[in-house]
N, C-alpha and C. Protein backbone atom coordinates (compact mmCIF):
# COMPACT_ATOMS: atom_id res chain seq x y z
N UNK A 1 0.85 -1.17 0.00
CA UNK A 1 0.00 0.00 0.00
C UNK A 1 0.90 1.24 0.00
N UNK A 2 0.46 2.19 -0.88
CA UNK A 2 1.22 3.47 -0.94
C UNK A 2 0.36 4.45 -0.34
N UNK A 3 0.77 5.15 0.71
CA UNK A 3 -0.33 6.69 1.34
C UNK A 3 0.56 7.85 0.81
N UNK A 4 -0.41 8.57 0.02
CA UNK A 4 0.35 9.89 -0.47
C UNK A 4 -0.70 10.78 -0.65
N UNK A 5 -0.81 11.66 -0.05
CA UNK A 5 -1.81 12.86 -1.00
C UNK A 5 -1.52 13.81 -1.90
N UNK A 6 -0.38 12.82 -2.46
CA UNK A 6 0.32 13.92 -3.79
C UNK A 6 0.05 12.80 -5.33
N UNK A 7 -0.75 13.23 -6.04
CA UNK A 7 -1.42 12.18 -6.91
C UNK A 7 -0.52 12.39 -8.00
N UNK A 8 0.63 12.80 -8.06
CA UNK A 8 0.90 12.18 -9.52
C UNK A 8 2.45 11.62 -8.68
N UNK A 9 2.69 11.95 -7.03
CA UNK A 9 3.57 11.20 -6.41
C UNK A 9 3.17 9.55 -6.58
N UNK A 10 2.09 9.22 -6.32
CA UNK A 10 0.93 7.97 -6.05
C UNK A 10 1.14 7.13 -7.29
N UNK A 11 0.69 8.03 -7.93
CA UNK A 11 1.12 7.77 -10.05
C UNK A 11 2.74 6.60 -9.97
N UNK A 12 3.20 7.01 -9.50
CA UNK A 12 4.76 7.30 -10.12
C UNK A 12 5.32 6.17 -9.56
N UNK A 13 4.79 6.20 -8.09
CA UNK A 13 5.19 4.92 -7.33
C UNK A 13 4.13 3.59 -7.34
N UNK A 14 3.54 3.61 -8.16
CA UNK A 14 2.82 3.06 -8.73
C UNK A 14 3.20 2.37 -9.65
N UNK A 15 3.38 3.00 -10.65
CA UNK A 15 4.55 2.39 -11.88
C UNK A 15 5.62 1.97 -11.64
N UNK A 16 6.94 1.93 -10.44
CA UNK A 16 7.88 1.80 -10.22
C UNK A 16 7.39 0.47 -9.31
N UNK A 17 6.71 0.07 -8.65
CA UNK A 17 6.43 -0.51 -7.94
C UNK A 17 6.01 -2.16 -8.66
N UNK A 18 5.01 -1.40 -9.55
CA UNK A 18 4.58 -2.58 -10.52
C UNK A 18 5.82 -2.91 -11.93
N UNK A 19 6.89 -2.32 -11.91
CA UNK A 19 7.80 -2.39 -12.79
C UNK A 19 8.80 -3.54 -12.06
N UNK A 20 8.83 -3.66 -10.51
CA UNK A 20 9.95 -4.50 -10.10
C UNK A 20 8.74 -5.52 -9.46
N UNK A 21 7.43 -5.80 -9.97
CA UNK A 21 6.79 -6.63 -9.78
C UNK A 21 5.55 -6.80 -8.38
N UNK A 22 5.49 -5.73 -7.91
CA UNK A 22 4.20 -5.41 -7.09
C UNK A 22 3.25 -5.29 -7.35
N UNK A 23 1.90 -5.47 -6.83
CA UNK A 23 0.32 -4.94 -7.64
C UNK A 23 0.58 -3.94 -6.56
N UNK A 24 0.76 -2.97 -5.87
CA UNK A 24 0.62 -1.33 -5.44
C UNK A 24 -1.25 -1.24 -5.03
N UNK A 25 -1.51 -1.13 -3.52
CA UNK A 25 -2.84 -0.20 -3.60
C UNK A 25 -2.57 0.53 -3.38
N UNK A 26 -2.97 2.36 -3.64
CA UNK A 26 -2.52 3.23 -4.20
C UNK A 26 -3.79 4.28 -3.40
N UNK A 27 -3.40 5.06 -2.19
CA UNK A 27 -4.26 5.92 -1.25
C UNK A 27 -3.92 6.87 -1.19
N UNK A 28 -4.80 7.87 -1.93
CA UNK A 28 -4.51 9.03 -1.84
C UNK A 28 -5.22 9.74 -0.37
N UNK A 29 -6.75 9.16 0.35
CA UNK A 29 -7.03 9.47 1.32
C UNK A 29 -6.61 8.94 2.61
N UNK A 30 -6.02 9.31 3.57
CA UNK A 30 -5.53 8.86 4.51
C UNK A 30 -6.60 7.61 5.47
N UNK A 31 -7.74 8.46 5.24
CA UNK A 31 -8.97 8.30 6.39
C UNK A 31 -9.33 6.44 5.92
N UNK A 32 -9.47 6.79 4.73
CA UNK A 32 -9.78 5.47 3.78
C UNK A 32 -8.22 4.32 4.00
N UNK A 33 -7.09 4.78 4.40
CA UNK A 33 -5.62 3.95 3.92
C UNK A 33 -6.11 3.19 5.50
N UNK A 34 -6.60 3.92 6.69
CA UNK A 34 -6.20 3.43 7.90
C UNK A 34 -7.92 2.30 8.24
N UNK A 35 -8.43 2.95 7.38
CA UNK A 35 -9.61 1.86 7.38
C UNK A 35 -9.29 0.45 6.56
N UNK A 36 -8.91 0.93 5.65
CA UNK A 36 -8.33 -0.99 4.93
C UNK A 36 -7.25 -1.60 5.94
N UNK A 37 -6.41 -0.76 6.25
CA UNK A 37 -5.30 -1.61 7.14
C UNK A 37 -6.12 -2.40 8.44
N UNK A 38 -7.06 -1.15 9.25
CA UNK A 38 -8.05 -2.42 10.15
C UNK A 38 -8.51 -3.50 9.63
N UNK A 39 -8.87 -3.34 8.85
CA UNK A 39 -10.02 -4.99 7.68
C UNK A 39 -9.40 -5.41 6.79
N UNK A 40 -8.19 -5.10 6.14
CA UNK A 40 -7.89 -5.82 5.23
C UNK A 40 -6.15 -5.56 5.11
N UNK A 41 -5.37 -5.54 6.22
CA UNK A 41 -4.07 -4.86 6.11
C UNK A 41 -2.97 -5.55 5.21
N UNK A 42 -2.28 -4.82 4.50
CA UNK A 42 -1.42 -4.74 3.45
C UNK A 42 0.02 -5.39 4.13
N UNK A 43 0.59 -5.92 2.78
CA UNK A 43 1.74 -6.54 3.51
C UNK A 43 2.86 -5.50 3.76
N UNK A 44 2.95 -4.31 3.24
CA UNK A 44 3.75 -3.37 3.55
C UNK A 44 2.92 -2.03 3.06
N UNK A 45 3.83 -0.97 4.09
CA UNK A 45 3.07 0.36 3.69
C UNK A 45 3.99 1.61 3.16
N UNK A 46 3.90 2.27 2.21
CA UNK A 46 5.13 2.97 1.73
C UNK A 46 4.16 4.49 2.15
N UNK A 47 4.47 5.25 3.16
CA UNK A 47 3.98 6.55 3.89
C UNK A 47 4.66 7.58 3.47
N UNK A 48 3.69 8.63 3.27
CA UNK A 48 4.10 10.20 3.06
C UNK A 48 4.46 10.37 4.27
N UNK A 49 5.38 11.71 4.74
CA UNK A 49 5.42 11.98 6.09
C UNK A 49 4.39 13.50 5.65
N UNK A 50 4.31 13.99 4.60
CA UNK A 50 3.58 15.54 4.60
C UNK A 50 2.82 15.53 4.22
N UNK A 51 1.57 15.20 4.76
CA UNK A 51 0.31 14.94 4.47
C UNK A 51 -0.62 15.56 4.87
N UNK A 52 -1.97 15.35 5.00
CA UNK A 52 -2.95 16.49 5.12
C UNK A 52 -4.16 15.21 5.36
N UNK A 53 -5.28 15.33 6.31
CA UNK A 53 -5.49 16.16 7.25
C UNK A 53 -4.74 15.62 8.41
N UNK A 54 -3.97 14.50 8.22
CA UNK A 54 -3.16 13.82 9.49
C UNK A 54 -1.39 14.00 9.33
N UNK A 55 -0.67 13.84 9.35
CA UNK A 55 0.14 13.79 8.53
C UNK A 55 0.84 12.23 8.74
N UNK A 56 2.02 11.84 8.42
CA UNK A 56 2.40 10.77 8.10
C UNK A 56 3.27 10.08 9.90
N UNK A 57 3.58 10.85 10.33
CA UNK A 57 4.05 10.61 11.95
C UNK A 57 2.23 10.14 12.77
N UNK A 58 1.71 10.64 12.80
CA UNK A 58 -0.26 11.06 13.00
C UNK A 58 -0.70 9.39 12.78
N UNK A 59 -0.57 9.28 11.54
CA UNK A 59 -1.06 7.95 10.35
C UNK A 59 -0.17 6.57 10.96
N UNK A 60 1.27 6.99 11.50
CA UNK A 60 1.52 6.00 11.62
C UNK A 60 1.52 5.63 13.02
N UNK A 61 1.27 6.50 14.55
CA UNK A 61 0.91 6.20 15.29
C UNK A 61 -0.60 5.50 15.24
N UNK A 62 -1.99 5.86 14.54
CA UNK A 62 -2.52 5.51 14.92
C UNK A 62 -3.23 4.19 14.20
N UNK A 63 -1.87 3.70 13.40
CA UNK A 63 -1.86 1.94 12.83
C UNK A 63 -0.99 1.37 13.84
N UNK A 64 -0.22 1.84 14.19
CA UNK A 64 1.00 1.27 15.71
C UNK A 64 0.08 1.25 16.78
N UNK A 65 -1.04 2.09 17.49
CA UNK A 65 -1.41 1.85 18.77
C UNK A 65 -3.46 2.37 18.55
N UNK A 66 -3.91 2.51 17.86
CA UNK A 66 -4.90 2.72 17.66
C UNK A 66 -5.54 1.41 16.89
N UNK A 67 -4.93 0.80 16.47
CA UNK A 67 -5.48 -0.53 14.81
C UNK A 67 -4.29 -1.72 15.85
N UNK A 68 -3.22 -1.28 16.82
CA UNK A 68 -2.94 -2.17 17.52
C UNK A 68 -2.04 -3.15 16.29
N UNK A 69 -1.52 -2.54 15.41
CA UNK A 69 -0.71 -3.32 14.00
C UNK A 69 0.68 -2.94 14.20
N UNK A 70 1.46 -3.78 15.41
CA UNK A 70 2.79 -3.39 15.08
C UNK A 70 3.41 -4.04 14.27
N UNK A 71 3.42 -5.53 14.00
CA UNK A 71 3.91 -6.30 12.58
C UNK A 71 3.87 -5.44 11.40
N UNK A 72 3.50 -4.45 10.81
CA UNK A 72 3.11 -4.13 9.76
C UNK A 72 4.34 -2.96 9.38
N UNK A 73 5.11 -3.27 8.57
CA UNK A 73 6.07 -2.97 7.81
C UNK A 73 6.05 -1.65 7.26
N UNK A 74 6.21 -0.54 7.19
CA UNK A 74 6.19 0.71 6.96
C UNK A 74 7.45 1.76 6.56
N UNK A 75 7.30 1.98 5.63
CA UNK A 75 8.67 2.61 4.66
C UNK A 75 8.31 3.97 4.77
N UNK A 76 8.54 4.99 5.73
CA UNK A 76 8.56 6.33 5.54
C UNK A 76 9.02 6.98 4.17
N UNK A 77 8.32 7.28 3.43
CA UNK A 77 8.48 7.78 2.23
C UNK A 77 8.85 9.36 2.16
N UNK A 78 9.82 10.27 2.01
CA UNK A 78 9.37 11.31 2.14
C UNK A 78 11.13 12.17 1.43
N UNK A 79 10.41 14.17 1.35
CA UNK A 79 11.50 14.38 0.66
C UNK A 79 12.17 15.10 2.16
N UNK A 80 11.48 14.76 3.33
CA UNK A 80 12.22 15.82 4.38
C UNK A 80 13.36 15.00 4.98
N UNK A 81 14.75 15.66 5.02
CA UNK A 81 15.87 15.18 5.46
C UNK A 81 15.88 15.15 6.48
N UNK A 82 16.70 14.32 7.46
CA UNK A 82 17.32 14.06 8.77
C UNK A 82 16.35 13.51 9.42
N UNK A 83 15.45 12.64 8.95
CA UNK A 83 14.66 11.82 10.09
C UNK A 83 14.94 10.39 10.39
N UNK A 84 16.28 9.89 10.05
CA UNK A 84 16.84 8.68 10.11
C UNK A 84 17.29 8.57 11.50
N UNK A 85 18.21 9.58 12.13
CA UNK A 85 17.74 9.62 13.79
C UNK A 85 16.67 9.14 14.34
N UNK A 86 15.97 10.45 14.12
CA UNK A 86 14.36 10.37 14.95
C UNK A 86 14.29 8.78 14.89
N UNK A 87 13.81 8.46 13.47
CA UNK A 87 13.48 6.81 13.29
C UNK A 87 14.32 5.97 14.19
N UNK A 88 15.54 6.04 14.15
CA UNK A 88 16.07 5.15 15.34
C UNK A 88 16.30 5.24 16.43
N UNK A 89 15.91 6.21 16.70
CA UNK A 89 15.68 6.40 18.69
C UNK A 89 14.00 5.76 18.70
N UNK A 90 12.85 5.44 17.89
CA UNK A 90 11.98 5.11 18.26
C UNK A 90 12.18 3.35 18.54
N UNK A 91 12.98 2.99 17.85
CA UNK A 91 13.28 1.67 18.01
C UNK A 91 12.32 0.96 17.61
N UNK A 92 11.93 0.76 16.36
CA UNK A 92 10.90 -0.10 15.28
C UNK A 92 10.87 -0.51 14.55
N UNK A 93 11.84 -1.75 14.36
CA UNK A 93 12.44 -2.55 13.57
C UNK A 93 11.59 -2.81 12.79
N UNK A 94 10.18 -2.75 12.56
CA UNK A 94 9.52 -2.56 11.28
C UNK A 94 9.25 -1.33 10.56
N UNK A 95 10.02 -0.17 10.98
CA UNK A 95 9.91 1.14 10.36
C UNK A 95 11.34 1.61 9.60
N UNK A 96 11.15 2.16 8.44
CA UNK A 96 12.23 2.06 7.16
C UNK A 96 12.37 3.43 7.19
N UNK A 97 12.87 3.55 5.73
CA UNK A 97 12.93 5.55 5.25
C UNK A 97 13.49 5.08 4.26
N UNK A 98 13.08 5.86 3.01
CA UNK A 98 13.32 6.11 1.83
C UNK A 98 13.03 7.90 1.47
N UNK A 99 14.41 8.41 1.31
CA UNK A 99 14.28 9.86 0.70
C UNK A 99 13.79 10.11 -0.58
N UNK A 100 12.83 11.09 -1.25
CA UNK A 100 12.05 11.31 -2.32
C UNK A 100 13.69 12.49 -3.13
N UNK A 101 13.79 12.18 -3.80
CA UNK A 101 13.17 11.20 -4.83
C UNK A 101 14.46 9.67 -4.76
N UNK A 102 13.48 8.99 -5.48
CA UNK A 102 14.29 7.55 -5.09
C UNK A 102 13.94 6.22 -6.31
N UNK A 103 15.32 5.79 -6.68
CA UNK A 103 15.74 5.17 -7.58
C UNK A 103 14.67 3.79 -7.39
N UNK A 104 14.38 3.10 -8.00
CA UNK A 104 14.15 1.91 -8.08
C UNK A 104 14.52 0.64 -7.86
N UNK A 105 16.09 0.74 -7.81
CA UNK A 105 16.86 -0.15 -6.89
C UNK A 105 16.74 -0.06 -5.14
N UNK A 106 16.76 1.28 -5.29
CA UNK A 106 16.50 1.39 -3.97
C UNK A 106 15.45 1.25 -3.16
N UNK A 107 14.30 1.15 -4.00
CA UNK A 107 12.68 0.83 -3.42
C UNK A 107 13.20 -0.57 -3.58
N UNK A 108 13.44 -1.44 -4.54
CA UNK A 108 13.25 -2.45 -4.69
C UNK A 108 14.14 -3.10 -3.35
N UNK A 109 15.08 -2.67 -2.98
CA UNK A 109 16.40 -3.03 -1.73
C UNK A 109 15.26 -3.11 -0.65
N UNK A 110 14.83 -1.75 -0.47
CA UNK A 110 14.26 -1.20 1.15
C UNK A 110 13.01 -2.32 1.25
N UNK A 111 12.04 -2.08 0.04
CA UNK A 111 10.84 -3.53 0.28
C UNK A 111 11.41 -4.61 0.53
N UNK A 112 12.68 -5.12 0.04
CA UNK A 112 13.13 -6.65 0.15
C UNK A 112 13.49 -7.16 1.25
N UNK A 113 14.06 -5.85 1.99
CA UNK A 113 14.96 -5.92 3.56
C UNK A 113 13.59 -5.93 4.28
N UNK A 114 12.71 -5.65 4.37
CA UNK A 114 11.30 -5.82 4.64
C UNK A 114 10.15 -6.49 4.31
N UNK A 115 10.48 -7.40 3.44
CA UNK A 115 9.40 -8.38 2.78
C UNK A 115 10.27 -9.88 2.55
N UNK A 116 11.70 -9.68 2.26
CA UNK A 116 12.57 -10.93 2.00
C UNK A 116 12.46 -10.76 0.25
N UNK A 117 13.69 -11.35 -0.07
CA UNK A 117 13.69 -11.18 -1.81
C UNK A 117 12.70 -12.41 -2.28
N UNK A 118 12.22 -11.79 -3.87
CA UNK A 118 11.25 -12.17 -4.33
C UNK A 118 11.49 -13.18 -5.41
């Protein structure tokens, strides 16, 4: 699952996604991304951090302790620098980072270290 409320961001990783062999669900509404993950959760989640009306820190607390989904694999997607700290003082060995913009090897690396190669 991709959460972005930037639709031709959504687009893009979409195509890149399904190019190294993913089917991609593809959420542009947040409200709607955290309702499928309760009922129907995704094997990984590739997150905006700048988002709107929650943002992507917001979104992912309340799949971590609200939906009670800590197994669930989550690739901070984003173009804001220096949050590779932050991320590892939280200590969440299922939480990633990928800087925007970003190669396709490198999506394809970060999902694998998080899903196992395909």
């Amino acid at each position: 699952m991709v959460v972005d409320d930037d639709q031709p961001i959504l687009e893009v990783m979409g195509i890149l996604l399904r190019r190294i062999g993913y089917e991609p669900v593809l959420m542009p509404d947040v409200h709607e991304a955290l309702a499928m993950i309760k009922t129907d959760p995704p094997s990984l989640v590739l997150l905006d951090i700048m988002m709107t009306p929650i943002n992507g820190w917001q979104f992912l607390e309340k799949v971590r302790i609200e939906s009670r989904n800590t197994d669930l694999p989550v690739i901070l997607f984003t173009a804001a620098p220096l949050l590779e700290d932050k991320i590892t003082r939280m200590h969440d060995p299922k939480l990633g980072l990928l800087e925007k913009p970003v190669s396709l090897n490198e999506l394809k690396a970060c999902i694998e270290s998080f899903l196992g190669h395909r």
